[in-house]
Protein backbone atom coordinates (compact mmCIF):
# COMPACT_ATOMS: atom_id res chain seq x y z
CA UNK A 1 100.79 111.00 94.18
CA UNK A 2 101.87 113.23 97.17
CA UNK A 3 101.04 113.42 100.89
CA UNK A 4 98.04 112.29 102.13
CA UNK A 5 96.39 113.17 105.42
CA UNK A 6 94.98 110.15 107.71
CA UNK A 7 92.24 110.16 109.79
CA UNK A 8 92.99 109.35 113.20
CA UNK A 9 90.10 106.78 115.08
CA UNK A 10 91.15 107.71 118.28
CA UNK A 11 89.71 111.10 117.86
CA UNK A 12 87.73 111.01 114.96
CA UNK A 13 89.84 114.02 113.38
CA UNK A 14 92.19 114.60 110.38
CA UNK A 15 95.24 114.54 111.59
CA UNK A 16 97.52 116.83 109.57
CA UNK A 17 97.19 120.23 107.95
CA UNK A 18 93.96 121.34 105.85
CA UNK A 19 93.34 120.81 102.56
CA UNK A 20 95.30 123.77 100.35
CA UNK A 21 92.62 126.10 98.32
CA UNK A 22 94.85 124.61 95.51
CA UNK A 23 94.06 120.51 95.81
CA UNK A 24 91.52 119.04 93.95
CA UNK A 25 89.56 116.69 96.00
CA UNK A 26 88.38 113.53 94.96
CA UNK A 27 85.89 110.97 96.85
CA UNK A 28 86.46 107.53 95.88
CA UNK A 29 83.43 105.34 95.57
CA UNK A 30 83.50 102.07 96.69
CA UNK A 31 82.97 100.30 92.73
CA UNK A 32 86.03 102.62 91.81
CA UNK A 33 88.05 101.03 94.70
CA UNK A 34 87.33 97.49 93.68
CA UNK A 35 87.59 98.29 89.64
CA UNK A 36 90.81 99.83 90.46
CA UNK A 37 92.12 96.47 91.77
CA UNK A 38 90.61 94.39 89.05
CA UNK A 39 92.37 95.73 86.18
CA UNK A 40 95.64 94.02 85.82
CA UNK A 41 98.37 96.70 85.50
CA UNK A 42 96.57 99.98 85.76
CA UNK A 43 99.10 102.99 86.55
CA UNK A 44 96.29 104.87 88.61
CA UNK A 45 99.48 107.67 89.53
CA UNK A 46 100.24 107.74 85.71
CA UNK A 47 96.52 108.72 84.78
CA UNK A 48 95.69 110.93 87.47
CA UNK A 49 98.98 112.88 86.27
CA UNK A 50 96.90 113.02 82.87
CA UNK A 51 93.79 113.98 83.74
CA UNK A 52 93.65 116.11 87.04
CA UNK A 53 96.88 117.51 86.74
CA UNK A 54 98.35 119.45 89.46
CA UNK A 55 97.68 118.54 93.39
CA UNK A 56 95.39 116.42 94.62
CA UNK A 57 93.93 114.71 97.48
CA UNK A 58 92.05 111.08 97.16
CA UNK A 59 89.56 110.85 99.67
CA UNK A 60 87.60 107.78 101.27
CA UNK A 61 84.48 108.25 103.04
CA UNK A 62 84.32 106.23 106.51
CA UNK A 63 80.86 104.55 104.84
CA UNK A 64 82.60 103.42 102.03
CA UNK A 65 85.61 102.09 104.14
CA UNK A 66 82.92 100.29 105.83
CA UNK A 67 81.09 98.49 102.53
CA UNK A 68 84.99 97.46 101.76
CA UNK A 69 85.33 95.76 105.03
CA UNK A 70 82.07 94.03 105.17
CA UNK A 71 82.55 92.85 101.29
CA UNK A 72 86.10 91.70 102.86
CA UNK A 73 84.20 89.43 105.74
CA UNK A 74 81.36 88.09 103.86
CA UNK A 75 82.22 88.43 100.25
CA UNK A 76 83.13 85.02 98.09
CA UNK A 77 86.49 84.59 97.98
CA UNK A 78 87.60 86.63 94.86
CA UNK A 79 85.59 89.63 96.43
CA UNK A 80 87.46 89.45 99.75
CA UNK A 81 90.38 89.38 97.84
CA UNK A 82 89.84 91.96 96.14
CA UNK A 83 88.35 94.08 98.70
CA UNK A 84 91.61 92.90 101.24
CA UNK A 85 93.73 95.10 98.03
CA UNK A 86 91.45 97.72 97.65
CA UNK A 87 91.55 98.46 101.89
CA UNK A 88 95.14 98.30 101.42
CA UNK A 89 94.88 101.01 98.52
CA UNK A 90 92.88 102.75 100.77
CA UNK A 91 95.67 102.60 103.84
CA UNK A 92 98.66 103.60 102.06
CA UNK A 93 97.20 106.37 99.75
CA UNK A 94 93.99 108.06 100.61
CA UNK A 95 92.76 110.25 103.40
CA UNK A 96 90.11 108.50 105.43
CA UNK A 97 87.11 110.86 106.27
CA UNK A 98 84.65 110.97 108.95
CA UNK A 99 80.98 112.03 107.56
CA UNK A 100 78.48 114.96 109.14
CA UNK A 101 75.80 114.20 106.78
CA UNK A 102 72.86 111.35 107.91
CA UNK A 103 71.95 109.74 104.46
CA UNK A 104 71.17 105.87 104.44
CA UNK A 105 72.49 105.92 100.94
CA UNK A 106 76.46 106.42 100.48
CA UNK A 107 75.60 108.29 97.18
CA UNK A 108 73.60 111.03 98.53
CA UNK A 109 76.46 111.35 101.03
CA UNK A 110 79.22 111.60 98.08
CA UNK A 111 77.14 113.82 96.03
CA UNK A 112 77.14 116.34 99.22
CA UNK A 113 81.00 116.51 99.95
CA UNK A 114 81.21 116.75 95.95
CA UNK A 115 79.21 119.60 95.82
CA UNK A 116 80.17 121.19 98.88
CA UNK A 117 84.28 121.11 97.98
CA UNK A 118 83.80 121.33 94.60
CA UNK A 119 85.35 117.94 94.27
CA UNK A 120 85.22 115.31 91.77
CA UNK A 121 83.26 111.79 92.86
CA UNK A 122 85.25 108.81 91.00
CA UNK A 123 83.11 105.82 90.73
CA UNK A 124 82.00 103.59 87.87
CA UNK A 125 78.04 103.36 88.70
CA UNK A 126 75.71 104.94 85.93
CA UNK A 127 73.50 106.24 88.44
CA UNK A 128 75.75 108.04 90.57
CA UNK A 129 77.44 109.35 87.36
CA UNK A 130 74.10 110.64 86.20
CA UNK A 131 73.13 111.79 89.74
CA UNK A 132 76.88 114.10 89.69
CA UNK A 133 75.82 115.19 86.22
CA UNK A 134 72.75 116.72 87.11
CA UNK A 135 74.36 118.75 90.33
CA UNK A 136 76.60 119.78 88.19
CA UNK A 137 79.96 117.79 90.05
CA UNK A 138 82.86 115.98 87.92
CA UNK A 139 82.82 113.04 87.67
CA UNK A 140 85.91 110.37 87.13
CA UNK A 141 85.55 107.01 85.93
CA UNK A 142 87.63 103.58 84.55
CA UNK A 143 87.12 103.95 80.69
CA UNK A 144 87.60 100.74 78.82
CA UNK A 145 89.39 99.18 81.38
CA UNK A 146 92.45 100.83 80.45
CA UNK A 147 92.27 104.78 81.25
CA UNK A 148 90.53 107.42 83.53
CA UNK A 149 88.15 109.88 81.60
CA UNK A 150 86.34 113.26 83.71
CA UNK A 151 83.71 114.21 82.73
């Protein structure tokens, strides 16, 4: 899937080059995350090839890393389980981002960086897919449990 920057704690940057005019950018949601781990056998690399291709970047908002560790403390035990895979997903593969903007709700906050990269918001939830609709973002989503559609 390529290289993927990291962001560093220590001083709450990105630590590696900017993203090229040339990568699509696309904020993970945290129901994507935990779908993504749920589904026995998905070849995430496989469909992204399919549907966005060319270069990328997956991105995870520090709120949604955030919602994945709390479900990973005080989830039931197939939810921190699950949640334990998706943070792992989240380690090796994505670029973990800081946020500027002050919304209580995590959507509002995706819906920004959507519109203002011209990204595409993956995530599962009818309301945020309805919400990214009307602004006039992509959106990806889990289709049947077997393959990514964008709409």
């Amino acid at each position: 899937m390529g290289s993927y920057q990291r962001w560093d704690r220590t001083t709450n940057e990105i630590n590696s080059p900017a993203l090229s005019d040339t990568s699509t950018s696309i904020f993970l949601d945290t129901n994507f995350l935990m779908a993504l781990v749920q589904i026995p056998n998905f070849n995430l690399s496989f469909e992204l090839d399919r549907v966005i291709p060319g270069n990328r970047v997956l991105i995870v908002l520090k709120p949604i890393l955030s919602e994945l560790q709390k479900l990973n403390r005080k989830g039931n035990p197939k939810v921190q389980l699950e949640s334990r895979f998706a943070l792992e997903f989240v380690h090796k593969n994505c670029q973990q981002w800081p946020t500027h903007y002050n919304h209580r709700n995590i959507d509002f906050t995706l819906l920004e960086y959507g519109e203002e990269r011209n990204g595409i918001i993956a995530t599962n939830d009818r309301q945020l897919k309805k919400l990214a609709r009307r602004k006039g973002i992509r959106v990806l989503y889990i289709r049947n449990r077997r393959y990514l559609e964008l709409i």
